[in-house]
C-alpha atoms as a PDB file:
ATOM      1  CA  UNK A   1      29.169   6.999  -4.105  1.00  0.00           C
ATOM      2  CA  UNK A   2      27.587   8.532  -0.744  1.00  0.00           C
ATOM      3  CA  UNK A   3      28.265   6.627   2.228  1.00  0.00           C
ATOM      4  CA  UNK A   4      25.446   7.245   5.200  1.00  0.00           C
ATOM      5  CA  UNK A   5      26.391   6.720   8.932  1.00  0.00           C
ATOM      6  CA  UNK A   6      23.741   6.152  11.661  1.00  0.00           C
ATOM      7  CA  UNK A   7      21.617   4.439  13.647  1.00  0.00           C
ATOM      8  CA  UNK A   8      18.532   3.238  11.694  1.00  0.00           C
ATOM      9  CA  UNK A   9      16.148   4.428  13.934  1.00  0.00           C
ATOM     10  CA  UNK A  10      17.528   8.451  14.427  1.00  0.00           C
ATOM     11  CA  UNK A  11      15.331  10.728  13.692  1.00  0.00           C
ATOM     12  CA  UNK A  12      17.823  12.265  11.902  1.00  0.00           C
ATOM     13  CA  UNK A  13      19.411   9.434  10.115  1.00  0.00           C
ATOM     14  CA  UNK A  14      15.625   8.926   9.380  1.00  0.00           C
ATOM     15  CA  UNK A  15      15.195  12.582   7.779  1.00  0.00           C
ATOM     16  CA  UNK A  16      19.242  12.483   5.750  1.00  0.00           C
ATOM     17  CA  UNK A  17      18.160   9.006   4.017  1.00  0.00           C
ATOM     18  CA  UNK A  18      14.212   9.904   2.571  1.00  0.00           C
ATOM     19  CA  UNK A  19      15.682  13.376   1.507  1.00  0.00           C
ATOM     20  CA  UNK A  20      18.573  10.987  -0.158  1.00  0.00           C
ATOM     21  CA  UNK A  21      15.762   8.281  -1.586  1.00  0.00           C
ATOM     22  CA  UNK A  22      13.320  11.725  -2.427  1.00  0.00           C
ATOM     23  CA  UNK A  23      16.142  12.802  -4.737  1.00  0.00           C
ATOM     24  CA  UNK A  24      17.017   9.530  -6.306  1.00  0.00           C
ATOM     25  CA  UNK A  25      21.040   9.737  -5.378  1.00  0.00           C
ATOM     26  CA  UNK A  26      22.074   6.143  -4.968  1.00  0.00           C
ATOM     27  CA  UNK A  27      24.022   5.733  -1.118  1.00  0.00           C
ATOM     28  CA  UNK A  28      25.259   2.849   1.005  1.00  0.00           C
ATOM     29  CA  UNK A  29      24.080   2.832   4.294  1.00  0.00           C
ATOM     30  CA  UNK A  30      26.385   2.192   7.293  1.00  0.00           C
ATOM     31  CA  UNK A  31      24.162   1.131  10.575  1.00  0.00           C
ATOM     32  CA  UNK A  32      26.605   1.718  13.400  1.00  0.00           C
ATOM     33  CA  UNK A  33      25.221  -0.801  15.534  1.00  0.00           C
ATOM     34  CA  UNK A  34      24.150  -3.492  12.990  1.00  0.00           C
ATOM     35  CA  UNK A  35      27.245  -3.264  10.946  1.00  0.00           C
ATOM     36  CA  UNK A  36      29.436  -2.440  13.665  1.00  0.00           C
ATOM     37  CA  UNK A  37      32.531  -0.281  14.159  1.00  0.00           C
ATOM     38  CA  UNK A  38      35.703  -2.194  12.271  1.00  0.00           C
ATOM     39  CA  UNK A  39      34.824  -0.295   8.878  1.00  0.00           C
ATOM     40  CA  UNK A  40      34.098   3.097  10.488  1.00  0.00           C
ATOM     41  CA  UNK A  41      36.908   5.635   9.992  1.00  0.00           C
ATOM     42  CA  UNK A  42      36.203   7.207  13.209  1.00  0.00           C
ATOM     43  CA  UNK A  43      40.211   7.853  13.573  1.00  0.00           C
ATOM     44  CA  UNK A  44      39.993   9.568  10.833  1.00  0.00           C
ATOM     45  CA  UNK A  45      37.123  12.205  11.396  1.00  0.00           C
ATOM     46  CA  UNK A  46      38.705  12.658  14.707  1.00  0.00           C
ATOM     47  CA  UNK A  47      42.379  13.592  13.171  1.00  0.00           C
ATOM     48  CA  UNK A  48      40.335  15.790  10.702  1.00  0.00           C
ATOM     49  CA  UNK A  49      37.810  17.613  12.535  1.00  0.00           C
ATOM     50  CA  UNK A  50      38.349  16.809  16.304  1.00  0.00           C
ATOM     51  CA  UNK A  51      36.019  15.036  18.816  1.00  0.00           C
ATOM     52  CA  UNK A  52      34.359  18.400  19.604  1.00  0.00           C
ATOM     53  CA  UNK A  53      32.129  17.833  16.024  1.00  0.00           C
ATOM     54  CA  UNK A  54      32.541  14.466  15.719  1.00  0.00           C
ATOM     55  CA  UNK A  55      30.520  13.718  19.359  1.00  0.00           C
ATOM     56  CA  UNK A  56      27.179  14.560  20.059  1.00  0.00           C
ATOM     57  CA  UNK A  57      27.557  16.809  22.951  1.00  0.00           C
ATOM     58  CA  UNK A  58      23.464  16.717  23.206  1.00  0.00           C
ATOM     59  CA  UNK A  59      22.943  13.575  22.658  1.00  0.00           C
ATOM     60  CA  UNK A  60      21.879  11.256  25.971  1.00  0.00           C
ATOM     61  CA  UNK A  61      24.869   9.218  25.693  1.00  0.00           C
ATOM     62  CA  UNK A  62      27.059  12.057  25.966  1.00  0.00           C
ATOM     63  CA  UNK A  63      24.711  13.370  29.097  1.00  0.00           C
ATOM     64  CA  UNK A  64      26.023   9.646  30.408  1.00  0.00           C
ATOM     65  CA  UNK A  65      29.150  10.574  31.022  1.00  0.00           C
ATOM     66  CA  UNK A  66      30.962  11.718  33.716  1.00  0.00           C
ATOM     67  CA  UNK A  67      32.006  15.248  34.403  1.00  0.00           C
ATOM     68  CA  UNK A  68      35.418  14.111  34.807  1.00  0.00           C
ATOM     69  CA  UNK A  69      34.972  12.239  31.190  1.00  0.00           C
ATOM     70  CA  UNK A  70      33.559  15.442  29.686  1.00  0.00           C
ATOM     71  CA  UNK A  71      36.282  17.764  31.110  1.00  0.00           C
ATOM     72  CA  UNK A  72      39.164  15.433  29.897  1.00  0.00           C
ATOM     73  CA  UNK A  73      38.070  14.444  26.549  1.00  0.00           C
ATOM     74  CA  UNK A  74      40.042  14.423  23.917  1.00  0.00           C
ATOM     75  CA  UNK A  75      40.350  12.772  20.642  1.00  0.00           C
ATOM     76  CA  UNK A  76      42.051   9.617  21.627  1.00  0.00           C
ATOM     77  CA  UNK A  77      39.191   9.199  25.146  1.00  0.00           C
ATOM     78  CA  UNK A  78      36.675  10.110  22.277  1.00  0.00           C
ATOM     79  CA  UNK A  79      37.675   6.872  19.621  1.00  0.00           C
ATOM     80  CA  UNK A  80      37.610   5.071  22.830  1.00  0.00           C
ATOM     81  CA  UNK A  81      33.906   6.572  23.992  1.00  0.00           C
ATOM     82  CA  UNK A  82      32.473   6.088  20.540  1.00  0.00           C
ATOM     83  CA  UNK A  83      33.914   3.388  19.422  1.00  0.00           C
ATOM     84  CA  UNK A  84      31.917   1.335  22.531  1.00  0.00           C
ATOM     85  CA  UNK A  85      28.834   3.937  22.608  1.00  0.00           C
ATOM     86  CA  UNK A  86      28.762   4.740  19.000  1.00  0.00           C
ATOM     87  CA  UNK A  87      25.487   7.000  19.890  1.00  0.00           C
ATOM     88  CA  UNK A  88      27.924   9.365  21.046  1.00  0.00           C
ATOM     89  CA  UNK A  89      28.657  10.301  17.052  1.00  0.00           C
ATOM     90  CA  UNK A  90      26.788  13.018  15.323  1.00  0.00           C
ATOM     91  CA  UNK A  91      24.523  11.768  12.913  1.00  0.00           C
ATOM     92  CA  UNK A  92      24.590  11.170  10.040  1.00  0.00           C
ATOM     93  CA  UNK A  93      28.116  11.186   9.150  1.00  0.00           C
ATOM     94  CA  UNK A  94      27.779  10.970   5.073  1.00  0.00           C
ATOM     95  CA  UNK A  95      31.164  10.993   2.993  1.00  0.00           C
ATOM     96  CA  UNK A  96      31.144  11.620  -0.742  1.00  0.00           C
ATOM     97  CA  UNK A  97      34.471  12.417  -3.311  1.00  0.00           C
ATOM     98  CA  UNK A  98      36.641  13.213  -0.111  1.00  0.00           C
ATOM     99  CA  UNK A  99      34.286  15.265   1.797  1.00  0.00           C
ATOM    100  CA  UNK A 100      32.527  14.385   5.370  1.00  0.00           C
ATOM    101  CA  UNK A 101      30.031  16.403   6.703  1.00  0.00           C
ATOM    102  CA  UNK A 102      27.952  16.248  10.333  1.00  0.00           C
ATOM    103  CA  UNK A 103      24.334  16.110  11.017  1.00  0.00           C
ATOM    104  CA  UNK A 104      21.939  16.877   8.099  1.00  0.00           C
ATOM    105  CA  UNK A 105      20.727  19.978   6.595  1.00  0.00           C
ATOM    106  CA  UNK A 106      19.240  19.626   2.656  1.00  0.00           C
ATOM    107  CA  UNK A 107      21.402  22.920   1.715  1.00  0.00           C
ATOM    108  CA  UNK A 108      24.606  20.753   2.546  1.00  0.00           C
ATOM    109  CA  UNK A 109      23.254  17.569   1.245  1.00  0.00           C
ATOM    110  CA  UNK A 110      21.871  19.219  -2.299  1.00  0.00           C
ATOM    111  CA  UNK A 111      25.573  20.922  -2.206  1.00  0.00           C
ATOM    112  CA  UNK A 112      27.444  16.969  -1.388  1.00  0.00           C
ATOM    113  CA  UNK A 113      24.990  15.916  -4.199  1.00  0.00           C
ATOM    114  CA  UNK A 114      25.476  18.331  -6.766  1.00  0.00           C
ATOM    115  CA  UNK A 115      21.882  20.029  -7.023  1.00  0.00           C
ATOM    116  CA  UNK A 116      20.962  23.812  -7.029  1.00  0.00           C
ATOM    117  CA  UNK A 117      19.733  24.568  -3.250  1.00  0.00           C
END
């Protein structure tokens, strides 16, 4: 089973989910704001990958922040940043069979899903 996280309204989030409906693959959708934080492994994609691709560095809510916050992040500031300002994520964040991936591009998602690109 996929698991989608976003924000409903992203543009992104918007793009990963029709491609997802598009190509009939069944997913569970994880609204960070609606369904909160609690069951969001953020820890986890922090330990893996590190805040640097977990967090939007383009993203408004990261423009938000203070220089000092920006030039002292690290993973443990990050959980704390996202976990309150969960816009601060990349998205989507979709998991599948172990694997996480960042952002959406159809190559990656047709790979996650098993289809010829």
């Amino acid at each position: 089973m996929i698991t989608l996280y976003g924000i409903k309204n992203c543009d992104t989030v918007k793009k990963a989910r029709k491609w997802l409906e598009k190509n009939g693959v069944d997913y569970q959708f994880h609204d960070f704001r609606e369904d909160g934080m609690d069951d969001v492994p953020l820890k986890a994609w922090l330990d893996e990958f590190g805040w640097q691709e977990v967090l939007n560095r383009r993203s408004t809510s990261w423009r938000a922040l203070s220089e000092t916050q920006k030039n002292t992040m690290d993973n443990d500031s990050a959980f704390t940043f996202a976990s309150e300002t969960p816009t601060l994520i990349k998205r989507p964040v979709t998991t599948s069979g172990g694997v996480t991936r960042f952002g959406f591009k159809e190559q990656e998602f047709a790979a996650l899903v098993g289809q010829p690109n």
